[in-house]
Protein backbone atom coordinates (compact mmCIF):
# COMPACT_ATOMS: atom_id res chain seq x y z
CA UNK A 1 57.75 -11.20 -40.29
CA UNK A 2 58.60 -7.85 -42.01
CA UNK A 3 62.18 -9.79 -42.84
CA UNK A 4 59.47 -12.35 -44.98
CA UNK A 5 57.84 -9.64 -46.11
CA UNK A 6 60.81 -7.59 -47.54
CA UNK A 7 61.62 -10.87 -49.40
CA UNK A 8 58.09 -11.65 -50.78
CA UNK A 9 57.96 -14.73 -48.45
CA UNK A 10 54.28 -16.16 -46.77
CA UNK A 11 54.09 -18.65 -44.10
CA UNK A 12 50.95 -21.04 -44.38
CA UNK A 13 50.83 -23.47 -41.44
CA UNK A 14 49.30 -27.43 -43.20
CA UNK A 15 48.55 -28.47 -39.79
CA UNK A 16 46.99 -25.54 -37.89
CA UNK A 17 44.89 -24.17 -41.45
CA UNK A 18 47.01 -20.48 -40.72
CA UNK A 19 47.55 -18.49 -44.04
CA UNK A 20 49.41 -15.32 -43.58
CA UNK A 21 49.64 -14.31 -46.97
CA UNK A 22 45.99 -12.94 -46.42
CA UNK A 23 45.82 -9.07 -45.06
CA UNK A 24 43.39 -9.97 -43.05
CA UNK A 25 46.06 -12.80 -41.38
CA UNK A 26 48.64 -9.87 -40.86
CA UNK A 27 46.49 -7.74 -39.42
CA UNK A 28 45.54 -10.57 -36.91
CA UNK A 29 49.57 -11.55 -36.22
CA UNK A 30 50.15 -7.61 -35.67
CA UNK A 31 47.48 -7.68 -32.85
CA UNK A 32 49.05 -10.88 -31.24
CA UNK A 33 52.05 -8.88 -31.36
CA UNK A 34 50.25 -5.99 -29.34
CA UNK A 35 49.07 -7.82 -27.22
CA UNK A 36 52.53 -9.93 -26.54
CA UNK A 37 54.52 -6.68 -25.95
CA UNK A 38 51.53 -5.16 -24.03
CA UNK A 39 51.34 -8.62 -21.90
CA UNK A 40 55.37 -8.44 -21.66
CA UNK A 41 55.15 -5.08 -20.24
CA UNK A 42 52.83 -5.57 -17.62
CA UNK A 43 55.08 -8.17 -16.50
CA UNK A 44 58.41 -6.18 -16.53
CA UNK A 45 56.12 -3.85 -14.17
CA UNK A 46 55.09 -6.59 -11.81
CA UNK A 47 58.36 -8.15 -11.18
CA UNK A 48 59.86 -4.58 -10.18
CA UNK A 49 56.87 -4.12 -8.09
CA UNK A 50 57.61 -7.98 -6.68
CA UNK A 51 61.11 -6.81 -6.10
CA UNK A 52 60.58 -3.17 -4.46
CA UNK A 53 58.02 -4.41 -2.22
CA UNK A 54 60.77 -7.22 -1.20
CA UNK A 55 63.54 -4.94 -0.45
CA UNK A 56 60.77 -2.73 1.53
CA UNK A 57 60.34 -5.97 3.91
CA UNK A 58 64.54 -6.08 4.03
CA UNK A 59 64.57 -9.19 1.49
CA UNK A 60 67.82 -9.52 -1.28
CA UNK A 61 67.92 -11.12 -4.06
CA UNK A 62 70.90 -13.37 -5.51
CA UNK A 63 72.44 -16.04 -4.26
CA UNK A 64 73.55 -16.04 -0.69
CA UNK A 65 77.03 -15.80 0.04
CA UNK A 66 79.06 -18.96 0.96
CA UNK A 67 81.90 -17.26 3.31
CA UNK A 68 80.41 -14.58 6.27
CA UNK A 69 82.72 -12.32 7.44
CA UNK A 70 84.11 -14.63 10.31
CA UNK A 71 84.89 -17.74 7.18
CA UNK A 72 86.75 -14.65 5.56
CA UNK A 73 88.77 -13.56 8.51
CA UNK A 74 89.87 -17.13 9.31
CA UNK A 75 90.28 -17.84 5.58
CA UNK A 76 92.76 -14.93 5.83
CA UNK A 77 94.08 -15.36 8.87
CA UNK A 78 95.70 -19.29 7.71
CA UNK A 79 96.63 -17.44 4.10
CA UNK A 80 98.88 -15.13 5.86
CA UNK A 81 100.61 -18.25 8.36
CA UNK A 82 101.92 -19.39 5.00
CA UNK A 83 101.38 -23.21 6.63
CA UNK A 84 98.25 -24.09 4.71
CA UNK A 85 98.07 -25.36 1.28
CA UNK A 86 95.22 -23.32 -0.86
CA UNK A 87 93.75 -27.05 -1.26
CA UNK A 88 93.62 -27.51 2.66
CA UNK A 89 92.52 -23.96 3.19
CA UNK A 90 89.78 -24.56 0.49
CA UNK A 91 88.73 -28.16 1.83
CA UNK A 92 88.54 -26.78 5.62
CA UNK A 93 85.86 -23.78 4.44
CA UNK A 94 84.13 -26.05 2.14
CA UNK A 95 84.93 -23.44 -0.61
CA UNK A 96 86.46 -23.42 -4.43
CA UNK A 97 89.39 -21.86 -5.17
CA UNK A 98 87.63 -18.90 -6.59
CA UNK A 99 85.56 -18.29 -3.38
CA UNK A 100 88.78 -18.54 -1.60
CA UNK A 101 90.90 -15.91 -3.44
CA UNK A 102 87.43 -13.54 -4.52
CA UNK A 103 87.69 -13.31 -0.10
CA UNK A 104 91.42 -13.04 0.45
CA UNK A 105 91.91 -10.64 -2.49
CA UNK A 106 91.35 -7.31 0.05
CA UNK A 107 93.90 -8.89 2.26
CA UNK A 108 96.16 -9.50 -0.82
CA UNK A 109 95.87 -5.90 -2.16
CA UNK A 110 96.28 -4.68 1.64
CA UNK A 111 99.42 -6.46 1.90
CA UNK A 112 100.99 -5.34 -1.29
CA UNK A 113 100.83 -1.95 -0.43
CA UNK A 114 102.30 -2.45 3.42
CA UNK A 115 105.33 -3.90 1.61
């Protein structure tokens, strides 16, 4: 709005009878907007609330993870025989590529620096 304003534009809606060219209709939009950010605000608060009290029972949020340490150790473990494709490796664990070297990537670093 002050973008319209700074360029002498009004808005008048046909279909809802709105006219903002009035001061009386600016004054009206400006309390909306209180009341949007006020309303946004109490909502920021209640979702960190929402989330504190979660953590307090021992919830996390995100998505769970797809490989638990045992998936990464074997995931590993047929990386390092060298006899497994990445595709078989990846098909076995039910896993992408991605998943697959985000897991192995400690072992990878590891091994570099034994050599």
């Amino acid at each position: 709005m002050t973008l319209f304003n700074e360029h002498e534009i009004g808005i008048k809606s046909l279909t809802a009878q709105i006219d903002m060219t009035t001061p009386g209709a600016k004054h009206i939009f400006h309390i909306f907007g209180a009341l949007a950010e006020f309303e946004r605000g109490l909502i920021q608060e209640r979702t960190k609330a929402g989330l504190a009290a979660a953590r307090a029972r021992g919830r996390q949020g995100g998505r769970p993870r797809k490989l638990d340490a045992k998936k990464v150790a074997i995931a590993q473990a047929l990386y390092k025989e060298g006899t497994h494709s990445i595709n078989d490796i990846c098909q076995t664990l039910g896993v992408s590529r991605a998943t697959l070297y985000r897991a192995i990537r400690p072992h990878l670093s590891h091994a570099s620096q034994e050599s």
